[in-house]
Protein backbone atom coordinates (compact mmCIF):
# COMPACT_ATOMS: atom_id res chain seq x y z
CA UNK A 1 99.38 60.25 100.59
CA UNK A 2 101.74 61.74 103.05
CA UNK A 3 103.39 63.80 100.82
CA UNK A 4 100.51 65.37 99.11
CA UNK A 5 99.22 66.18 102.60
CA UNK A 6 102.72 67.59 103.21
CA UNK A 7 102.52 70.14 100.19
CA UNK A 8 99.63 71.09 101.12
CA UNK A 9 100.09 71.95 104.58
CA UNK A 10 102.97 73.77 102.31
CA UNK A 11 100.70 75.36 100.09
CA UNK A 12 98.39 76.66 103.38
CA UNK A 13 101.21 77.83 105.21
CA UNK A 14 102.44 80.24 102.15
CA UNK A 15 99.02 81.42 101.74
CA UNK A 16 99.43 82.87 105.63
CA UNK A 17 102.17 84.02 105.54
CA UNK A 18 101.09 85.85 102.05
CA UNK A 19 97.98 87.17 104.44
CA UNK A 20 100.12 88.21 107.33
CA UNK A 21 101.92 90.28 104.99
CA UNK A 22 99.45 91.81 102.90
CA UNK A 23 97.42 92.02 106.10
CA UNK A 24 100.17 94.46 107.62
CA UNK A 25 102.65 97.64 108.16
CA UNK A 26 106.24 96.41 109.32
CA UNK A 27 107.57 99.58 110.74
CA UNK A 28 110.79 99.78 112.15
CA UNK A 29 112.63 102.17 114.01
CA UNK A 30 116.30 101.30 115.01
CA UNK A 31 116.30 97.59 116.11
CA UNK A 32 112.72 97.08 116.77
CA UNK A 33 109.98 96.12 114.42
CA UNK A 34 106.27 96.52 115.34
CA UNK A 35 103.30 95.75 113.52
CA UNK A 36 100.43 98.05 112.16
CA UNK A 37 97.50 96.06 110.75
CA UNK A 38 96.68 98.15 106.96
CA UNK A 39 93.01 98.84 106.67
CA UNK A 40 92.84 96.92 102.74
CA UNK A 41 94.97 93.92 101.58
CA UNK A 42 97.74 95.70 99.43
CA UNK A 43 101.69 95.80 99.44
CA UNK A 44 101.96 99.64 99.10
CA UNK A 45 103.73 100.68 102.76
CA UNK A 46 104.38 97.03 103.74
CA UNK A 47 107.94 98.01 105.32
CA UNK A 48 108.45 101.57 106.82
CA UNK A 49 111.13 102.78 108.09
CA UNK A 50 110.81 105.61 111.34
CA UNK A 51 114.56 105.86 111.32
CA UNK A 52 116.15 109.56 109.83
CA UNK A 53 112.41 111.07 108.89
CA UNK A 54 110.44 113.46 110.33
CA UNK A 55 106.95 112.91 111.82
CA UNK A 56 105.41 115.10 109.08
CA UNK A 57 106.74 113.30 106.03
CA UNK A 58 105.67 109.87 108.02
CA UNK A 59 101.80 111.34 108.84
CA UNK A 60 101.63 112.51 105.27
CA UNK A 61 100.93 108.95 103.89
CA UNK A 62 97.10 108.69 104.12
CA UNK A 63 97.20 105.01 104.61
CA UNK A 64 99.64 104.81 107.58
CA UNK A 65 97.69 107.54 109.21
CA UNK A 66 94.90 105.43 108.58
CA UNK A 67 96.32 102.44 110.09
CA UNK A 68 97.47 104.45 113.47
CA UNK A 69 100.91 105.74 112.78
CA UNK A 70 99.90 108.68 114.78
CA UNK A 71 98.97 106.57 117.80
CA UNK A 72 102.60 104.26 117.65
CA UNK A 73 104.79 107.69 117.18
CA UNK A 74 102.99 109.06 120.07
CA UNK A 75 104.08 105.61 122.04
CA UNK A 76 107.54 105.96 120.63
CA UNK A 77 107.73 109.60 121.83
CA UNK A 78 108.75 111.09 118.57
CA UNK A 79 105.31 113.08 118.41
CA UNK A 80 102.91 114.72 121.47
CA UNK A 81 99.43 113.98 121.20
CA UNK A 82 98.61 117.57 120.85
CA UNK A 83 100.96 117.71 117.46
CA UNK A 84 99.85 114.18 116.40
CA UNK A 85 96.20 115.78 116.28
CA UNK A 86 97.83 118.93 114.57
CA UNK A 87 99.37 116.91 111.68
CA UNK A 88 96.43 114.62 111.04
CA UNK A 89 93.50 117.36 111.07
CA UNK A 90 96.56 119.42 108.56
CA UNK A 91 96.90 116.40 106.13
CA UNK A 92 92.97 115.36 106.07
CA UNK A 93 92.07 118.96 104.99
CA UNK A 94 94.76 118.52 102.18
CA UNK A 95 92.91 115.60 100.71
C-alpha cells in the first residue's frame, strides 16, 4: 500500500511540475531567472533568453508581449516606458 501511495504522490508531483512549466516563461538575463506566467498552456517560448538581443527582436514575439515582457524589460531597465509603449502599439498594428 505504501508504495502505490508513493508513486502516486510521484505521478502528482510530475504532473506539477509539467503545469508549472507549461504554465510559464523562464526568462533569463545574465544570472537571474524570473518568471512570466504564458496566457495558454503551450511550450513555444518556455525559456528566453534577454542576454545579447535587442528589445525589438524580444517585443516582436506576440506571446511574450502578451505575457508582460514589456513590463519586466522596463523593470530591468533595458527599455523606457515611453519606448516600451512605442514597440508594442508598432508590433500590434503589424498583426
Amino acid at each position: 500500500m505504501k508504495q502505490r501511495l508513493k508513486q502516486y504522490l510521484l505521478i502528482a508531483l510530475a504532473a506539477a511540475a509539467v503545469y508549472f512549466i507549461l504554465d510559464n516563461h523562464f526568462v533569463f538575463k545574465k544570472h537571474n531567472v524570473y518568471l512570466l506566467q504564458k496566457t495558454t498552456l503551450n511550450l513555444h517560448d518556455t525559456f528566453v533568453s534577454l542576454d545579447n538581443k535587442r528589445p525589438e527582436t524580444i517585443m516582436e514575439n506576440e506571446d511574450l508581449r502578451d505575457a508582460g515582457i514589456g513590463d519586466l524589460m522596463v523593470e530591468l531597465e533595458m527599455l523606457t516606458e515611453e519606448r516600451k509603449q512605442q514597440l508594442e502599439s508598432k508590433f500590434a498594428l503589424e498583426e
